[in-house]
N, C-alpha and C. Protein backbone atom coordinates (compact mmCIF):
# COMPACT_ATOMS: atom_id res chain seq x y z
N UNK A 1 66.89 206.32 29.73
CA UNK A 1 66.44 207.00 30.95
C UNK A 1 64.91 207.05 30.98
N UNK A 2 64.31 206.72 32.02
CA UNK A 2 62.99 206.65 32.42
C UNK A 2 62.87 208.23 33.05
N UNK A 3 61.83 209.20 32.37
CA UNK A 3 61.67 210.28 32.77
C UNK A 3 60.33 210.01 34.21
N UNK A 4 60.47 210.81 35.40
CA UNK A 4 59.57 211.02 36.27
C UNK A 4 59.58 212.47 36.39
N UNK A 5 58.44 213.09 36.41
CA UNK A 5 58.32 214.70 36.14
C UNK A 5 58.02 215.10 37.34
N UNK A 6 58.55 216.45 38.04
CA UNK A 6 58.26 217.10 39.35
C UNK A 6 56.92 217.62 39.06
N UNK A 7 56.08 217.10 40.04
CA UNK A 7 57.03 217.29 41.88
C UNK A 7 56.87 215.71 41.90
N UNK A 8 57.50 215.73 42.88
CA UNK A 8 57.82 214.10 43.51
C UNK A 8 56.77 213.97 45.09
N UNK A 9 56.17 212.82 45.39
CA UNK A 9 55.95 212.65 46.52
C UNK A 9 56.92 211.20 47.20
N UNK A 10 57.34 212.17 48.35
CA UNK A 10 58.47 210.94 48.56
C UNK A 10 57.85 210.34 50.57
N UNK A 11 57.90 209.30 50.58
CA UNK A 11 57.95 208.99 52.07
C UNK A 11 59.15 208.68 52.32
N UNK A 12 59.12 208.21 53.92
CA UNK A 12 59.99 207.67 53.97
C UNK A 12 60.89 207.89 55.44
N UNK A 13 61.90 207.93 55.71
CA UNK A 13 62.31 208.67 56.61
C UNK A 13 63.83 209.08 57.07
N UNK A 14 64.37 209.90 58.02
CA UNK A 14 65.99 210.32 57.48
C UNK A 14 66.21 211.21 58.88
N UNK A 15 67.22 211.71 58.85
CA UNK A 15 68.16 211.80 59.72
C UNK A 15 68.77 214.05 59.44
N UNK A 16 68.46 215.18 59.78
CA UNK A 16 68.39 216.41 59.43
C UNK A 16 69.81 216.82 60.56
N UNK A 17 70.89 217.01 60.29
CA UNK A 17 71.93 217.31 61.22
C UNK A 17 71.98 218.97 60.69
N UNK A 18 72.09 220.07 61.35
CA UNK A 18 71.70 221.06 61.19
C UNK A 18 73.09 221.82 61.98
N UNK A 19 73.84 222.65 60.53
CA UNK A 19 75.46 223.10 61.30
C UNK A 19 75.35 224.53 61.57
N UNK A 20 76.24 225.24 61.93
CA UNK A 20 76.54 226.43 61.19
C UNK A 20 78.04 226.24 61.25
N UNK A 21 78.30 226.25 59.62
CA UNK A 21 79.76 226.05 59.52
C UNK A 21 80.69 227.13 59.02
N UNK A 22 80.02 228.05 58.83
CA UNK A 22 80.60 229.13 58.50
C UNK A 22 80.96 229.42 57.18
N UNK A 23 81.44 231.19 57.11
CA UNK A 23 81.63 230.84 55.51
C UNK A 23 82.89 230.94 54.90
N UNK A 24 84.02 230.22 55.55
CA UNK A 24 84.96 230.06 54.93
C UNK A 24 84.37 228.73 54.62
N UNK A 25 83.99 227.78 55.40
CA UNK A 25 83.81 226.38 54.64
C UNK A 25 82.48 225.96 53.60
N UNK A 26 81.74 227.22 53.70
CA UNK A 26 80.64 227.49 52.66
C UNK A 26 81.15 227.58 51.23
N UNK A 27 82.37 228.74 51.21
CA UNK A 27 82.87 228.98 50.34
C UNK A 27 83.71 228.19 49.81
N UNK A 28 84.73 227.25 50.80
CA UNK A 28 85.58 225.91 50.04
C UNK A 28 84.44 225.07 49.25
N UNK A 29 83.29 224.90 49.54
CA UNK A 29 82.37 223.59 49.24
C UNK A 29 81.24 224.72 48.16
N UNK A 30 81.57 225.24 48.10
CA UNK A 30 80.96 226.17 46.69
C UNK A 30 80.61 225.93 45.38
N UNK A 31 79.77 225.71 44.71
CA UNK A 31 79.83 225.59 43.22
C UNK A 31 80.66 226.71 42.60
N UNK A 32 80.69 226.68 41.32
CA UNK A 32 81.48 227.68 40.88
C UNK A 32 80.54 228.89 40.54
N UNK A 33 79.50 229.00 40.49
CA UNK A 33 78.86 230.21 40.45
C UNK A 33 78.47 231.16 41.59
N UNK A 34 78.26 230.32 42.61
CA UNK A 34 78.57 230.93 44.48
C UNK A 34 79.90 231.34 44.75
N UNK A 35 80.80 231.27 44.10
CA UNK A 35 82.22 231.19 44.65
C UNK A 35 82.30 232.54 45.20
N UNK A 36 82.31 232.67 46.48
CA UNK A 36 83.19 234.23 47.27
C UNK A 36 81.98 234.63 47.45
N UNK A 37 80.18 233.58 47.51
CA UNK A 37 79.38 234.68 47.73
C UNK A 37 78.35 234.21 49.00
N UNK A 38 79.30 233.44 50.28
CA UNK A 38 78.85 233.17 50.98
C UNK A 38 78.61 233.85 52.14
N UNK A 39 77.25 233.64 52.65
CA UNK A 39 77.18 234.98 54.01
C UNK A 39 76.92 233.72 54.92
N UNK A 40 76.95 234.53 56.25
CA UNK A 40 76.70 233.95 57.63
C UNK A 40 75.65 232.86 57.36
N UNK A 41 75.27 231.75 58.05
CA UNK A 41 73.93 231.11 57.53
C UNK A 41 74.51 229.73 57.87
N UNK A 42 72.71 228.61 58.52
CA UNK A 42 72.40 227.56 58.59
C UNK A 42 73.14 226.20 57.56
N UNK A 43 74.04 225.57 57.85
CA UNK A 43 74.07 224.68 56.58
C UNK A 43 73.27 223.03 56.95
N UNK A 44 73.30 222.41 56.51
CA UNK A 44 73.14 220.82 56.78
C UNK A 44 73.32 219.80 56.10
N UNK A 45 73.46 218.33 57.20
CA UNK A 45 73.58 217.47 55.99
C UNK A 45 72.49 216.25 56.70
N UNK A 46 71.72 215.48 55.49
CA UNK A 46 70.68 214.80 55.19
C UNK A 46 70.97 213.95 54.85
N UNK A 47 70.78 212.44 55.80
CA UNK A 47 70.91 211.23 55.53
C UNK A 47 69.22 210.63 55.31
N UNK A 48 68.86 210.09 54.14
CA UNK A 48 67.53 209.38 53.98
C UNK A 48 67.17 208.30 53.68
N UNK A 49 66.44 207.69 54.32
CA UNK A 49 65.97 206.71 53.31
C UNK A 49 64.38 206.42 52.85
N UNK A 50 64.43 206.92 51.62
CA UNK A 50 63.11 206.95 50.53
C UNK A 50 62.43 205.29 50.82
N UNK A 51 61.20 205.13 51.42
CA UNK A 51 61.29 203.76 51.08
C UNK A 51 60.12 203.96 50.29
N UNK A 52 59.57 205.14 49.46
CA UNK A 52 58.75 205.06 48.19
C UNK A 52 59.11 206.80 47.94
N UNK A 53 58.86 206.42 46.56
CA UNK A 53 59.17 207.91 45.57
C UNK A 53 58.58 207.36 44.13
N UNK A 54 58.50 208.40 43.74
CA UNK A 54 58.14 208.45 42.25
C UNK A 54 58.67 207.64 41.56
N UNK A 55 60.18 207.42 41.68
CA UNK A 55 60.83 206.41 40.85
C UNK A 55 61.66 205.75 41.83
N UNK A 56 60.92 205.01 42.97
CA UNK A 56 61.02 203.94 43.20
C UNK A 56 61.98 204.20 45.23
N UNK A 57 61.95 202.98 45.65
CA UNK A 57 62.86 203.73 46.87
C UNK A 57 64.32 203.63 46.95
N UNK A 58 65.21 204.73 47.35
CA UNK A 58 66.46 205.29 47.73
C UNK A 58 67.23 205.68 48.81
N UNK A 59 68.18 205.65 48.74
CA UNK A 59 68.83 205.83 50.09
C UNK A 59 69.75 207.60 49.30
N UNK A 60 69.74 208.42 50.18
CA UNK A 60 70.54 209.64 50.06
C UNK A 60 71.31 210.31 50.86
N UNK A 61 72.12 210.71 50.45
CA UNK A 61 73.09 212.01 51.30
C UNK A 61 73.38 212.91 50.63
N UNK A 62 73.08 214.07 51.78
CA UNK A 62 73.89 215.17 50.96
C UNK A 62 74.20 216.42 52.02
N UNK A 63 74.64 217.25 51.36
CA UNK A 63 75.39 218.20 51.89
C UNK A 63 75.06 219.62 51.67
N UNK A 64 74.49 220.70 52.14
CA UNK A 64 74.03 221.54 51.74
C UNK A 64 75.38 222.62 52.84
N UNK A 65 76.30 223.31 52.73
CA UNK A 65 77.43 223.98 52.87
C UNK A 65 77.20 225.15 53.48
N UNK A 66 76.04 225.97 53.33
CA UNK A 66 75.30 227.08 53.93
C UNK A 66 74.63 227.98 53.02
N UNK A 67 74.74 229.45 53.24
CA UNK A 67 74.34 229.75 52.84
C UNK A 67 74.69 231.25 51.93
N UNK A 68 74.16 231.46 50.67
CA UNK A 68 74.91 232.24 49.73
C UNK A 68 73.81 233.56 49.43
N UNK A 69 74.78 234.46 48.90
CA UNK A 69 73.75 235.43 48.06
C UNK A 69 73.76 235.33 46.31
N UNK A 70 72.92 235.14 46.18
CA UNK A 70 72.54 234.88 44.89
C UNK A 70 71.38 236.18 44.22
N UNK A 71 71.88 237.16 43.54
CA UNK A 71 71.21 237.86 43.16
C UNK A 71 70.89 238.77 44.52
N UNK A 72 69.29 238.97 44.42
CA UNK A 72 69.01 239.93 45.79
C UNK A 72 68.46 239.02 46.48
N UNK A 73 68.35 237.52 46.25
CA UNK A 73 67.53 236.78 47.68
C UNK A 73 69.05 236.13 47.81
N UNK A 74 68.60 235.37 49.36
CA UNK A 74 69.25 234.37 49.55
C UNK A 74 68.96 233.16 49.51
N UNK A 75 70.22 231.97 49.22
CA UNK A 75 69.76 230.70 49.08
C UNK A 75 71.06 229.92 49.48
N UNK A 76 70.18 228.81 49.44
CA UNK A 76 71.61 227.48 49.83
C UNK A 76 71.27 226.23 48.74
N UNK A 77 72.52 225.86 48.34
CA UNK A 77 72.56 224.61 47.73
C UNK A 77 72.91 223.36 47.95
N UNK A 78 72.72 222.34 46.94
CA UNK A 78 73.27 221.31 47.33
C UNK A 78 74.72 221.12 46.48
N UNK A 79 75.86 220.61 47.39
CA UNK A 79 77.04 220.88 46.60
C UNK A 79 77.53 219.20 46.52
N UNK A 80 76.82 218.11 47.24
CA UNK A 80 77.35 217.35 46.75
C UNK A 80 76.19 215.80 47.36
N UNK A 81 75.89 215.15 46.42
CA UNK A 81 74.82 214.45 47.02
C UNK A 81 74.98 213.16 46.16
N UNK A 82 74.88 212.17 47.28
CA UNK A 82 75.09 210.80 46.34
C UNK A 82 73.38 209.82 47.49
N UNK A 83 73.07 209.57 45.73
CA UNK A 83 71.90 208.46 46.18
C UNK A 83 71.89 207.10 45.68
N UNK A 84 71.01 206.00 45.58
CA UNK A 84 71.40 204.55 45.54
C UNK A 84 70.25 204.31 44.09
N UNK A 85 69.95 205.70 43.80
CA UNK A 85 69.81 204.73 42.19
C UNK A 85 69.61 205.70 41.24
N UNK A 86 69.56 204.64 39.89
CA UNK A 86 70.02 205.42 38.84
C UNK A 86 68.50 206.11 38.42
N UNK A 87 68.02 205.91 38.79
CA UNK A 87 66.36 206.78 38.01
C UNK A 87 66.94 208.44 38.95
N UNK A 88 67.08 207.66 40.44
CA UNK A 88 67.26 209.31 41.09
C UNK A 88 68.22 209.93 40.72
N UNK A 89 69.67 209.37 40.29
CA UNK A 89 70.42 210.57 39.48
C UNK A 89 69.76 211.15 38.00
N UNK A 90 69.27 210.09 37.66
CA UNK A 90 69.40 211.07 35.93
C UNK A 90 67.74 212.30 36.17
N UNK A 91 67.07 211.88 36.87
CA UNK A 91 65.81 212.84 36.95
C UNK A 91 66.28 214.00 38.52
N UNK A 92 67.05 213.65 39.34
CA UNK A 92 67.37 214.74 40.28
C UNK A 92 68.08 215.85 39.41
N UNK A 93 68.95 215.59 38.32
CA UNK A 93 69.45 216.32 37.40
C UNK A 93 68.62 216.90 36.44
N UNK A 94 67.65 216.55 35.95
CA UNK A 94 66.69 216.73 34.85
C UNK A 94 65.86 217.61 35.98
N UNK A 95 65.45 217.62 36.72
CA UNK A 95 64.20 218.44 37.37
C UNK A 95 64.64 219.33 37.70
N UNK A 96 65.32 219.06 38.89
CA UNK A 96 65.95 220.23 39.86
C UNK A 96 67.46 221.06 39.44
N UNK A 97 68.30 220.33 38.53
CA UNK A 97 69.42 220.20 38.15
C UNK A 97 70.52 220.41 39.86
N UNK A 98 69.91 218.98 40.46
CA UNK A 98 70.69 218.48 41.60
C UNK A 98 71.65 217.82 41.33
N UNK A 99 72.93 217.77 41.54
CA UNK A 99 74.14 216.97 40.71
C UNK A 99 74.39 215.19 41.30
N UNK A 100 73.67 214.92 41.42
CA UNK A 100 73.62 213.04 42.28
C UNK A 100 74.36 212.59 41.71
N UNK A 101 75.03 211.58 42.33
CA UNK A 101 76.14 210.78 42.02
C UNK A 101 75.29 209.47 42.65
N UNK A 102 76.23 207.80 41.99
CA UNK A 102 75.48 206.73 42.81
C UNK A 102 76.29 206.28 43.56
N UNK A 103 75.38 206.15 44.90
CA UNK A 103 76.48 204.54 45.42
C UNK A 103 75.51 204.18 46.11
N UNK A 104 76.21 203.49 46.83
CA UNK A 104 75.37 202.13 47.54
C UNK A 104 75.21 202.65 48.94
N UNK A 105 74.01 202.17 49.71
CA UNK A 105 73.35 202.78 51.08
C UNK A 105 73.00 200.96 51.54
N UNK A 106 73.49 200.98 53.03
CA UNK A 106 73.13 199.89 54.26
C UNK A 106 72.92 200.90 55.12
N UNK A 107 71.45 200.70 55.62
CA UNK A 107 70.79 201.02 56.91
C UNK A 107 70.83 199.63 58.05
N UNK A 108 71.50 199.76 58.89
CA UNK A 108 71.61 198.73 59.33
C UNK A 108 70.93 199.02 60.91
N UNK A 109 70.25 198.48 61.51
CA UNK A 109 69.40 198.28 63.12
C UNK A 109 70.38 197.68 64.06
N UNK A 110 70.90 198.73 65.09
CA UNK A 110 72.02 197.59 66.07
C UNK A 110 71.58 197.83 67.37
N UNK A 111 70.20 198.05 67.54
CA UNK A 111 69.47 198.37 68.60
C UNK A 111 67.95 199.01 68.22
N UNK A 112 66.93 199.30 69.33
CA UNK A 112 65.62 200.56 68.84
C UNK A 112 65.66 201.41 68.76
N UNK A 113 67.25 202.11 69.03
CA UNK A 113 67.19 203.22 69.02
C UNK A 113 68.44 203.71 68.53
N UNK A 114 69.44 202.42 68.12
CA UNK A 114 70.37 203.02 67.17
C UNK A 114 70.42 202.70 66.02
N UNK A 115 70.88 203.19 65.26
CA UNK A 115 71.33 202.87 63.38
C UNK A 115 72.35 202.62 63.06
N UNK A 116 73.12 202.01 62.38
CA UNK A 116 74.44 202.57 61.42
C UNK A 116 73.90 202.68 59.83
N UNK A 117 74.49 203.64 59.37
CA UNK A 117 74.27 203.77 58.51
C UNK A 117 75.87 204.08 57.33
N UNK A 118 76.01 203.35 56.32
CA UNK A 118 76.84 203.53 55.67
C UNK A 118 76.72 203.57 54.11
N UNK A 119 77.54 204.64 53.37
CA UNK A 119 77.71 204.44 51.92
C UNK A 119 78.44 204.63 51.64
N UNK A 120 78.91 203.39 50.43
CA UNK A 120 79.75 203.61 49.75
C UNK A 120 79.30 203.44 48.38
N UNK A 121 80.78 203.43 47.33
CA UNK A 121 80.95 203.77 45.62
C UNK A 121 81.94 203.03 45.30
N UNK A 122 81.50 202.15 43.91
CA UNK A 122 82.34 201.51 43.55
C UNK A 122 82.93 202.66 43.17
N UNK A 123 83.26 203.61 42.42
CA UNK A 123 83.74 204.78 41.58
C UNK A 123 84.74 205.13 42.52
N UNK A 124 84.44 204.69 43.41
CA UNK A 124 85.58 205.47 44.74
C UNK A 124 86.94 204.87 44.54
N UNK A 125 88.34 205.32 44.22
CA UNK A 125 88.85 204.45 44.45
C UNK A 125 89.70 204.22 45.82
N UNK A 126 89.21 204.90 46.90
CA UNK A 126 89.31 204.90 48.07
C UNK A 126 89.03 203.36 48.65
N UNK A 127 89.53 202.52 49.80
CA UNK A 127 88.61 201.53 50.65
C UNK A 127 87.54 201.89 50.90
N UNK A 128 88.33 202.86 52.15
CA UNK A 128 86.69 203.35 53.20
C UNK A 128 86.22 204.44 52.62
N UNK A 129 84.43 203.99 53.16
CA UNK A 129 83.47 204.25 52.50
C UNK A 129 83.28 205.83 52.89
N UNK A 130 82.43 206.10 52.46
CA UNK A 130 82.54 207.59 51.43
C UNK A 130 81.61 208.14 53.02
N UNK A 131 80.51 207.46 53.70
CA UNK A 131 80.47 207.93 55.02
C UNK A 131 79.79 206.77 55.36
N UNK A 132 80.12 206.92 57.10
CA UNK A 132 79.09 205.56 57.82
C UNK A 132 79.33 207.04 59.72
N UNK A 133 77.82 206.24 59.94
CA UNK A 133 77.56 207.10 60.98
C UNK A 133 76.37 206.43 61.93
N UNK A 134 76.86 206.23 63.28
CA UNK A 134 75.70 205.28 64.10
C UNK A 134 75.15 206.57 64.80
N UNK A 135 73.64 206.54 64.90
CA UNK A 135 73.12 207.81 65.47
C UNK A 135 72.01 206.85 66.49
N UNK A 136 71.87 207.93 67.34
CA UNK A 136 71.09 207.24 68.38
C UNK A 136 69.68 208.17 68.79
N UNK A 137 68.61 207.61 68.54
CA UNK A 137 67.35 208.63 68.21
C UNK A 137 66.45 208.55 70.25
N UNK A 138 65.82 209.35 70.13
CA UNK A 138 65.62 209.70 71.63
C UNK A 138 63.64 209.20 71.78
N UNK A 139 62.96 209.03 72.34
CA UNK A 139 62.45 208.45 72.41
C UNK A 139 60.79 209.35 72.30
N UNK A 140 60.98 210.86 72.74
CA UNK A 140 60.10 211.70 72.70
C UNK A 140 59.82 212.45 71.66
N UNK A 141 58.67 212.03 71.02
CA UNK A 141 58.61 212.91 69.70
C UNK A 141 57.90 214.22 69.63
N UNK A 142 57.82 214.60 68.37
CA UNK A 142 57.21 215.84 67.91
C UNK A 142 57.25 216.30 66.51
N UNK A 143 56.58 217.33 66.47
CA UNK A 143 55.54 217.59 65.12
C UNK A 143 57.23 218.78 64.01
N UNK A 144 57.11 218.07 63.14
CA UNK A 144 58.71 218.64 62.41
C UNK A 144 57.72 219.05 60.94
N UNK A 145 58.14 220.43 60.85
CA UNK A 145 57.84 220.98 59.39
C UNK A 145 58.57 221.71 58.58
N UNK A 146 59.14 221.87 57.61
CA UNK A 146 60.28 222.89 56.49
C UNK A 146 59.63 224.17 57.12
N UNK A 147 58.66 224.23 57.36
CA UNK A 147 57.96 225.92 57.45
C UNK A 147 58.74 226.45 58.35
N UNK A 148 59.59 225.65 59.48
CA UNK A 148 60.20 225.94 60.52
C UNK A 148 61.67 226.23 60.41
N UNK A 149 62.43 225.65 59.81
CA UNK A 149 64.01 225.99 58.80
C UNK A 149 63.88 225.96 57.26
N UNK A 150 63.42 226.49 56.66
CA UNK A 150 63.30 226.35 54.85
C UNK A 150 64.80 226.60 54.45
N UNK A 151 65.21 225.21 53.55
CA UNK A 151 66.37 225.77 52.63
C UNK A 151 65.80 226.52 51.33
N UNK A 152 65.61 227.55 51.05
CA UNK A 152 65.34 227.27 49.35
C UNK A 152 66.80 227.35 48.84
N UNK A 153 66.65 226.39 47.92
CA UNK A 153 67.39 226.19 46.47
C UNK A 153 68.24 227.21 45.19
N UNK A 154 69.05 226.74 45.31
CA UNK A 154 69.59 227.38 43.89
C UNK A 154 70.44 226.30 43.33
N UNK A 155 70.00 225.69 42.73
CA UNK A 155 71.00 224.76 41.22
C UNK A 155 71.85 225.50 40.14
N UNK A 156 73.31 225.30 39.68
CA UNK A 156 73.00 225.36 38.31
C UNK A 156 73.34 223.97 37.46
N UNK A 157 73.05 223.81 36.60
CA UNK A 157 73.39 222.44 36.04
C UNK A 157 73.19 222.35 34.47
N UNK A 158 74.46 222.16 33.62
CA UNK A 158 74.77 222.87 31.91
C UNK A 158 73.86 223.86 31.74
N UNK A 159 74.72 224.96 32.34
CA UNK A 159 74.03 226.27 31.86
C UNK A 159 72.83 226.71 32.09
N UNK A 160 71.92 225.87 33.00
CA UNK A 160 70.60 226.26 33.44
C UNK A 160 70.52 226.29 34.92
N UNK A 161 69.63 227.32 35.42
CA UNK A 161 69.45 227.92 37.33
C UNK A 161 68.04 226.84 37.37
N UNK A 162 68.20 226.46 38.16
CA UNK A 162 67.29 225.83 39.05
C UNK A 162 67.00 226.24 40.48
N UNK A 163 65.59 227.03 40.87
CA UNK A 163 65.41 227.11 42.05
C UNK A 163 64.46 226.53 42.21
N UNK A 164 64.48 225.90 43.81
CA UNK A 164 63.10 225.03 44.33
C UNK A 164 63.62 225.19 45.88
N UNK A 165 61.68 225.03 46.27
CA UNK A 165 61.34 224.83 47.56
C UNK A 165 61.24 223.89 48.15
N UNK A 166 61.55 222.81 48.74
CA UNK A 166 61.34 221.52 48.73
C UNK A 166 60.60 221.34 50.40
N UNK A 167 59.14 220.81 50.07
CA UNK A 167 58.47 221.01 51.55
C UNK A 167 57.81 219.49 52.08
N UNK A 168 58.39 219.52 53.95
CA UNK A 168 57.61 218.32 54.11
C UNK A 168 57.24 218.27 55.40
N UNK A 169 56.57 217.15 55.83
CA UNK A 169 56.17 217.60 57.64
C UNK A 169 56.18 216.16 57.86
N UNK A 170 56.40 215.59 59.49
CA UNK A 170 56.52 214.88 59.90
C UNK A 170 56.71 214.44 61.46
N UNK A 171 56.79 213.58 61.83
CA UNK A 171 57.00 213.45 63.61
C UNK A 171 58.55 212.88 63.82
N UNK A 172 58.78 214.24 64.31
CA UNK A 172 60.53 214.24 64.65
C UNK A 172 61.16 213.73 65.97
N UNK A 173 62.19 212.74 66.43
CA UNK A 173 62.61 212.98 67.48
C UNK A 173 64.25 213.88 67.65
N UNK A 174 64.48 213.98 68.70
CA UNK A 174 65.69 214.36 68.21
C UNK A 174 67.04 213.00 68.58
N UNK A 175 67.94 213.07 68.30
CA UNK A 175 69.11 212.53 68.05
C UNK A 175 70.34 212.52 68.14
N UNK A 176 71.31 211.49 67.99
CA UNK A 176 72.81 212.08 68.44
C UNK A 176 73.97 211.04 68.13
N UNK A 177 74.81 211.64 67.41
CA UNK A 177 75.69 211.05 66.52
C UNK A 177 76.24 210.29 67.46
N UNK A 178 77.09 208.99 67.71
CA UNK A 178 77.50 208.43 68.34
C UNK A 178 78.89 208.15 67.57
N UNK A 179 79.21 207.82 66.32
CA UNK A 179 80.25 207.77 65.76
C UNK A 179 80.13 207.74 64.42
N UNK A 180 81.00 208.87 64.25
CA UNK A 180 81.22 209.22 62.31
C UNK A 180 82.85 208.99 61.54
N UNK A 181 82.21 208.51 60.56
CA UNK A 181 84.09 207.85 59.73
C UNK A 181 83.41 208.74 58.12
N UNK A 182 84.63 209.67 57.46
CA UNK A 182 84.21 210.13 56.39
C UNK A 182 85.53 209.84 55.63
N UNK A 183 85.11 209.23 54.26
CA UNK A 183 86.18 209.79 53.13
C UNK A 183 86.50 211.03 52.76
N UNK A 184 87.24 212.26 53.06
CA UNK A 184 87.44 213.04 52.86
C UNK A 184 87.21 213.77 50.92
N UNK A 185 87.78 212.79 50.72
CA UNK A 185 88.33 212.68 49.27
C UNK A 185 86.61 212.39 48.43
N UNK A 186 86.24 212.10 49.06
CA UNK A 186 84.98 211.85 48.51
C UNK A 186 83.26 212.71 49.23
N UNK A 187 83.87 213.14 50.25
CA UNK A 187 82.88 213.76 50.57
C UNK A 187 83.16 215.00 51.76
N UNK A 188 82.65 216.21 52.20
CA UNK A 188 83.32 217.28 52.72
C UNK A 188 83.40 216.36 54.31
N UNK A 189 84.59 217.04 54.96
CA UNK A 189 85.25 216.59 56.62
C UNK A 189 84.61 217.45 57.26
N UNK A 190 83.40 216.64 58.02
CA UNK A 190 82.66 217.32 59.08
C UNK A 190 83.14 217.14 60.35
N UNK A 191 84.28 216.49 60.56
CA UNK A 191 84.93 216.00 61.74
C UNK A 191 85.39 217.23 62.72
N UNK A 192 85.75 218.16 62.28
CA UNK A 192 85.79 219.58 63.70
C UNK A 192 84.53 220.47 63.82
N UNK A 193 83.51 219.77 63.32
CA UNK A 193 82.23 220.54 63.40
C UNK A 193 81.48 219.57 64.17
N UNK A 194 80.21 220.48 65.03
CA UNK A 194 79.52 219.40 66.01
C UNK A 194 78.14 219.93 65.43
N UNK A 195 76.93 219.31 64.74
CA UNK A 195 75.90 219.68 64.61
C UNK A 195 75.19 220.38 65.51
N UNK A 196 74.54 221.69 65.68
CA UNK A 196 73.77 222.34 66.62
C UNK A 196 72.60 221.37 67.03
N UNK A 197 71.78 220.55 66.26
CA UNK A 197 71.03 220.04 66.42
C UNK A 197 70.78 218.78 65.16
N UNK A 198 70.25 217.47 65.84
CA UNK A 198 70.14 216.31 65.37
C UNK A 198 68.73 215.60 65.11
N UNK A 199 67.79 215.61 63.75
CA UNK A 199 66.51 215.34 64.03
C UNK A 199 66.01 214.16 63.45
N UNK A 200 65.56 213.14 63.46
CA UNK A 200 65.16 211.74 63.12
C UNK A 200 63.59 212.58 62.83
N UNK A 201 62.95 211.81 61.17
CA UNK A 201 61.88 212.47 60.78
C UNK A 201 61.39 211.34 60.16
């Protein structure tokens, strides 16, 4: 393992679908140390693609379920996140103790203003892929910063808490799913949920 030490500067750019899913499904998609300690709250899920980072560029997803009480603050985690390489699992684990899994990411262009985007895992032993989703980005931009929705963090990962802030700014448009296919079995069913809002960054 090639160590890269936080913080990371990452470019790049990605896709912010922003739910509120509530907390019965906060609580199904729970680590085991959140379990039963989910309150009302923002969740999301984050499609990216890194085309530079510290250790090199990546494609990611993940899933952040909502939001929990942890102690006397609140926080949200990541409960399940798969990226396209191996430096970013073994150091997303080592830093943050983020639990990454690998598979494989196609960003694919089927227009200027649409995407598909799909990943899959050999590990899967499913066919279809673990998610693919064509989104269609809008043409008017604007100024996008964490200062404006902050997740903070809570990890745990063998026996150690990990909290982090993770901050970035950028020119956002907004966006809109056009069609989503999920492996269930491999990743949480967002299919009776409609994102409140869709942001290309």
């Amino acid at each position: 393992m090639t160590n890269y030490p936080a913080p990371w500067k990452l470019q790049g750019y990605g896709y912010i679908l922003v739910y509120r899913f509530g907390t019965d499904f906060a609580d199904q998609h729970a680590p085991e140390f959140l379990a039963n300690k989910a309150i009302p709250g923002f969740g999301s899920v984050m499609l990216v693609n890194y085309q530079t980072s510290n250790c090199g560029p990546y494609g990611e997803l993940l899933v952040i379920p909502g939001k929990y009480r942890y102690g006397q603050k609140n926080k949200h985690t990541i409960s399940k996140i798969y990226v396209s390489s191996q430096d970013s699992v073994d150091n997303g684990r080592t830093n943050w103790g983020i639990p990454k899994e690998l598979a494989q990411f196609r960003f694919e262009t089927l227009s200027d203003k649409i995407e598909k985007v799909t990943v899959t895992s050999e590990s899967n032993d499913e066919s279809s892929p673990i998610f693919e989703a064509s989104l269609k980005t809008s043409s008017v931009p604007f100024p996008v910063s964490t200062r404006l929705l902050p997740f903070p963090l809570i990890q745990h990962l063998n026996g150690k808490a990990f909290q982090t802030t993770f901050s970035g700014k950028g020119t956002g448009r907004f966006a809109t799913m056009t069609d989503l296919s999920i492996n269930e079995n491999a990743f949480p069913d967002l299919s009776c949920f409609k994102p409140l809002v869709i942001i290309k960054v």
